[in-house]
N, C-alpha and C. Protein backbone atom coordinates (compact mmCIF):
# COMPACT_ATOMS: atom_id res chain seq x y z
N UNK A 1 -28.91 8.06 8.95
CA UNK A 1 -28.35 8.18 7.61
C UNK A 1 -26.84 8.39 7.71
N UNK A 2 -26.29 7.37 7.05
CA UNK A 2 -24.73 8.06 6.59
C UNK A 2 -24.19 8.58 6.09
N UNK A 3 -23.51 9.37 6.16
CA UNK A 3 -22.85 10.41 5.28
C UNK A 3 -21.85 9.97 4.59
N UNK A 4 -21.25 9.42 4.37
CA UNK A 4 -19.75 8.70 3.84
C UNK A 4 -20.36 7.05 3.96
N UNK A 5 -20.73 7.01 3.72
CA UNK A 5 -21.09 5.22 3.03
C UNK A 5 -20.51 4.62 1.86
N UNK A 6 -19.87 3.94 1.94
CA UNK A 6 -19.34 3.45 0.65
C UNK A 6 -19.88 1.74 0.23
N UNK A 7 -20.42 2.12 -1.02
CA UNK A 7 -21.12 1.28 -1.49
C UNK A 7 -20.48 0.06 -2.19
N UNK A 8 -19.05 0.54 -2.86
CA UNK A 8 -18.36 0.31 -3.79
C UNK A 8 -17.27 -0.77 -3.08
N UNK A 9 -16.68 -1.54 -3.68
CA UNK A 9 -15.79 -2.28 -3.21
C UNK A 9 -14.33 -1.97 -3.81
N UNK A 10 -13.61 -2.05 -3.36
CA UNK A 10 -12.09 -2.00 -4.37
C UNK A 10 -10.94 -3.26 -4.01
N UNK A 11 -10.25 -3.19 -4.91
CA UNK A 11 -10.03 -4.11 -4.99
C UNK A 11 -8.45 -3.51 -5.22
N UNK A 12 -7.12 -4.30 -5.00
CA UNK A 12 -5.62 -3.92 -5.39
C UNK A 12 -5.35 -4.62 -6.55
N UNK A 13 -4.73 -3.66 -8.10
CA UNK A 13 -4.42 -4.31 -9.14
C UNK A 13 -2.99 -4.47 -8.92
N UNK A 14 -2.56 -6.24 -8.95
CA UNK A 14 -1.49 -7.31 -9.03
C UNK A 14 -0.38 -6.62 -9.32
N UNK A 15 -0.56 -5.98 -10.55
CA UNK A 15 0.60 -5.08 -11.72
C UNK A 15 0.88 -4.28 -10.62
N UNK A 16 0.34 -3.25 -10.89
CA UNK A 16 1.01 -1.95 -10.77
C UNK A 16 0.59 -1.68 -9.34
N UNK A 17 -0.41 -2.46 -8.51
CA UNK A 17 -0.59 -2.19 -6.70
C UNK A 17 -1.68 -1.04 -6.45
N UNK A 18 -2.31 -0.64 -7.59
CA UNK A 18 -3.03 0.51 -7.33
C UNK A 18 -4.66 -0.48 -6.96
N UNK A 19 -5.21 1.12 -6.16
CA UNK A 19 -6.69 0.70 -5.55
C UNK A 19 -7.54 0.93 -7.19
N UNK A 20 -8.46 -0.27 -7.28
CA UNK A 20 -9.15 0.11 -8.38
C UNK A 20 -10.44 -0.41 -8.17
N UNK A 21 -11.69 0.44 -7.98
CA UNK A 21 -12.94 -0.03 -7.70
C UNK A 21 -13.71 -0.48 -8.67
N UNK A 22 -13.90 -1.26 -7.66
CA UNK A 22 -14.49 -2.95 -8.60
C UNK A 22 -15.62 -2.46 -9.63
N UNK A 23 -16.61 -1.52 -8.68
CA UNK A 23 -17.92 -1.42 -9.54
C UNK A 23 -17.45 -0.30 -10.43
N UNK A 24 -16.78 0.05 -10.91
CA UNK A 24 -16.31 1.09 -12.03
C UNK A 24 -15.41 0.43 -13.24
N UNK A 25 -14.90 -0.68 -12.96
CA UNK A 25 -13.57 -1.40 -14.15
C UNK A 25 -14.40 -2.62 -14.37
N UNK A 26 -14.54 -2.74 -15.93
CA UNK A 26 -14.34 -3.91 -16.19
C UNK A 26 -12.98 -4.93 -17.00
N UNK A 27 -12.08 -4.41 -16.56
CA UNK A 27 -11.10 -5.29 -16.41
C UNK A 27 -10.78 -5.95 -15.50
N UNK A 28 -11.07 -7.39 -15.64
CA UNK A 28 -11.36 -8.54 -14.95
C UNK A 28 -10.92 -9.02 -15.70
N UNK A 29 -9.64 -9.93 -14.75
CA UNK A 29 -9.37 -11.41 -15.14
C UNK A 29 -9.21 -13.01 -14.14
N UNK A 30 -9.89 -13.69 -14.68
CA UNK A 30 -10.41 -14.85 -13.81
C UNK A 30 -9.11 -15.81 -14.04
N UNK A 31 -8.91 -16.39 -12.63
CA UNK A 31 -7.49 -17.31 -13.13
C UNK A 31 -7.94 -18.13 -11.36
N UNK A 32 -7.91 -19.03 -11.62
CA UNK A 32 -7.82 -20.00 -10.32
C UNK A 32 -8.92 -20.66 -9.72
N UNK A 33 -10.14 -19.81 -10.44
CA UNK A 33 -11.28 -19.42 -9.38
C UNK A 33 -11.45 -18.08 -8.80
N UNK A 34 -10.35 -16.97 -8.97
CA UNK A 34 -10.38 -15.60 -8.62
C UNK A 34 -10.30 -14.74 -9.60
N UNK A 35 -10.84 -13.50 -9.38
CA UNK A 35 -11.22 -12.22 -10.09
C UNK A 35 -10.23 -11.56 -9.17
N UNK A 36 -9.50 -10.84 -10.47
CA UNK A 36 -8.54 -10.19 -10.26
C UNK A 36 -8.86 -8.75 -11.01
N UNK A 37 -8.61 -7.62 -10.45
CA UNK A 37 -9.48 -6.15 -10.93
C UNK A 37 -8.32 -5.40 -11.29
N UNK A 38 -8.15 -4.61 -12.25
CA UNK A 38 -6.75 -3.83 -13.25
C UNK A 38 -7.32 -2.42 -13.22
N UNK A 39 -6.14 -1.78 -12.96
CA UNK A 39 -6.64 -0.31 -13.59
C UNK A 39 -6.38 0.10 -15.08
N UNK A 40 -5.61 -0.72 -16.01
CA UNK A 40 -5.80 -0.57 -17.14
C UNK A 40 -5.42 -1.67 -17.99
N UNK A 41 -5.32 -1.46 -18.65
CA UNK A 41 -5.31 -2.99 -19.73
C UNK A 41 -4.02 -3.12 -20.01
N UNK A 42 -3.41 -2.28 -20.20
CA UNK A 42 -1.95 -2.76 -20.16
C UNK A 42 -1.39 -3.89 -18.74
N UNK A 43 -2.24 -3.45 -17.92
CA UNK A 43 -1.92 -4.42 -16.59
C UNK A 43 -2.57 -5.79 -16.63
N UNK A 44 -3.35 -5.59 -17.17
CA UNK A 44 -4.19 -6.60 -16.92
C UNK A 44 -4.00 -7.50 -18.55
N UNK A 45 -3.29 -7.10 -19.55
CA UNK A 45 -2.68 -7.80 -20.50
C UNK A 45 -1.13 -8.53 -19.71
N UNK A 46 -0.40 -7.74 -19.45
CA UNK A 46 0.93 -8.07 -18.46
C UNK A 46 0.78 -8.95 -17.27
N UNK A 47 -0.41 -9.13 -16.54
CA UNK A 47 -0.45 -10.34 -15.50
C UNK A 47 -1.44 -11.32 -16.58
N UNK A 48 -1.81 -11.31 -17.82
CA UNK A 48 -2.09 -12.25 -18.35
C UNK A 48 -0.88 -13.38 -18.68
N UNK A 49 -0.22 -12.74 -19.09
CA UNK A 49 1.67 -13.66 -19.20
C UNK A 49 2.07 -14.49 -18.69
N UNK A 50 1.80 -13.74 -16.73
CA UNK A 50 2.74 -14.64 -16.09
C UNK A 50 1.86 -14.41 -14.73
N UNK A 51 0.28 -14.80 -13.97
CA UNK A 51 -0.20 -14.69 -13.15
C UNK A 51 0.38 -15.26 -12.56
N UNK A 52 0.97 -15.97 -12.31
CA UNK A 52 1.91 -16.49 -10.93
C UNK A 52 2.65 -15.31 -10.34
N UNK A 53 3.74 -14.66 -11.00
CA UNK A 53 4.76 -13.93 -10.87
C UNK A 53 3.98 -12.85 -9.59
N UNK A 54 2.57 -12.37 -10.38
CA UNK A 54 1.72 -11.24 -9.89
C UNK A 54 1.46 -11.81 -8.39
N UNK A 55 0.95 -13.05 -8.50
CA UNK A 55 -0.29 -13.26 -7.72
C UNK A 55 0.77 -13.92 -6.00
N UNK A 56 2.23 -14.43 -6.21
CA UNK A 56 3.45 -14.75 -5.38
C UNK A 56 3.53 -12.84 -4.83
N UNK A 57 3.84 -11.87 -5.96
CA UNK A 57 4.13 -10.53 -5.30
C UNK A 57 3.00 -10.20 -4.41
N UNK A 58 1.71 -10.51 -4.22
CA UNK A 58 0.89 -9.67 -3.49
C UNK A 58 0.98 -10.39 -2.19
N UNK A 59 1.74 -11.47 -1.75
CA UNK A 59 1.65 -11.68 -0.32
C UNK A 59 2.31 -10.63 0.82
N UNK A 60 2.33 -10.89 1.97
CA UNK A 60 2.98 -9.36 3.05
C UNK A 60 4.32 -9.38 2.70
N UNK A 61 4.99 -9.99 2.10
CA UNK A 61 6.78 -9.66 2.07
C UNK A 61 7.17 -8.14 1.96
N UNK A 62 8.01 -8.01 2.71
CA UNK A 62 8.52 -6.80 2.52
C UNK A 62 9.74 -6.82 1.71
N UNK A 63 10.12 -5.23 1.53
CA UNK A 63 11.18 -5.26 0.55
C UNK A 63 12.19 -4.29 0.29
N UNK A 64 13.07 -4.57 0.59
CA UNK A 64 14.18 -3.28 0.38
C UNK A 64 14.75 -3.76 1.88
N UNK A 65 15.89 -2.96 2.05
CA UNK A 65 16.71 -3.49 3.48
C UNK A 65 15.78 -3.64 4.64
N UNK A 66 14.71 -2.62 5.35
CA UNK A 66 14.40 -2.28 5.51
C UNK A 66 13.42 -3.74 5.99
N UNK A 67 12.39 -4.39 5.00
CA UNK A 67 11.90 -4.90 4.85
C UNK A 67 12.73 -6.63 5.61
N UNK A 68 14.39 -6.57 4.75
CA UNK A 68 14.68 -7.66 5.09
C UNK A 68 14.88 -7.58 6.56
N UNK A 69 15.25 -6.32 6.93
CA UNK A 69 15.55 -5.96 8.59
C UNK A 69 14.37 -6.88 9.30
N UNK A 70 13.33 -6.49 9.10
CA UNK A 70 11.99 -6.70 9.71
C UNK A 70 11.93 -8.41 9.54
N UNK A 71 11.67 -9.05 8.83
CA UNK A 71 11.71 -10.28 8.23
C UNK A 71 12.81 -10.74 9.76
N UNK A 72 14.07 -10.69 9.40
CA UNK A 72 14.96 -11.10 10.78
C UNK A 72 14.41 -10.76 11.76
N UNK A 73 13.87 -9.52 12.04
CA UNK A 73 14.10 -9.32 13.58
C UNK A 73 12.48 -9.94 13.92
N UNK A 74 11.33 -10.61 12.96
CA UNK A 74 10.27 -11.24 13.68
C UNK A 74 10.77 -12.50 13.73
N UNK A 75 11.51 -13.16 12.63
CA UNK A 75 11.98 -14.37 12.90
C UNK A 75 13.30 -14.59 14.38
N UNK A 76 13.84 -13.66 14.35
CA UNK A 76 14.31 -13.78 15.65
C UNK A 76 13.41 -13.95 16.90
N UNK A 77 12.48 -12.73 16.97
CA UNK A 77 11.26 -12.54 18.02
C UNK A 77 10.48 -13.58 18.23
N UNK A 78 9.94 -14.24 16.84
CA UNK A 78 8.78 -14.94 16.91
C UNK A 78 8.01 -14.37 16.49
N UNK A 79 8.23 -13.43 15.99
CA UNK A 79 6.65 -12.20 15.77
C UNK A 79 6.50 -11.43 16.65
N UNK A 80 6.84 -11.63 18.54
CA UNK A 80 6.63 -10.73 19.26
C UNK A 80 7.36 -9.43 19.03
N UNK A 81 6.38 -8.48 20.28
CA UNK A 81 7.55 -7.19 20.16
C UNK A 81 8.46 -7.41 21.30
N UNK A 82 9.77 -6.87 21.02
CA UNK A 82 10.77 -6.81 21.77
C UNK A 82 10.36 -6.38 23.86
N UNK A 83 10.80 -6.75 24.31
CA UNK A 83 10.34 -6.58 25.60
C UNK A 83 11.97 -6.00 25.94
N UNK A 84 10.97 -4.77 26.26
CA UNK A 84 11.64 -3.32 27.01
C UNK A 84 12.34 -3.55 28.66
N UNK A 85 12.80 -2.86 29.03
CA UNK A 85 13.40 -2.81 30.47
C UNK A 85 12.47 -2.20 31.38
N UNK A 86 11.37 -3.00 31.74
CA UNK A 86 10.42 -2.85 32.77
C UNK A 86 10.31 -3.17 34.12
């Protein structure tokens, strides 16, 4: 028997990035062929507008200097990690 089993699925709402489990919201919106899960309706009215805008933000990009740092230094690498003085 497990003790911590989770039954439930969750899912990340587009808008605002929060975890929102699937089997508890029915705010659902279908666009593409995909179900997309909201934690409130204001979000899920707001990626009604402009699902592109949403659905371009949820890929890995990073963001802030920080982010662009990283972006250069894999495109420099290749993706590898830097090789140390071994």
């Amino acid at each position: 028997m497990k003790l911590f089993a989770n039954t439930s699925k969750n899912a990340l709402d587009p808008v605002c990035r929060m975890t929102v489990n699937t089997d508890k919201t029915d705010l659902v919106f279908e666009w593409k062929g995909n179900s997309y899960y909201f934690c409130a309706e204001a979000c899920r009215k707001t990626f009604e507008k402009n699902p592109e805008k949403y659905v371009a933000e949820t890929s890995n990009s990073r963001k802030g200097w920080w982010g662009r740092y990283m972006e250069r230094l894999n495109k420099a690498t290749g993706g590898s990690p830097p090789k140390c003085c071994g």
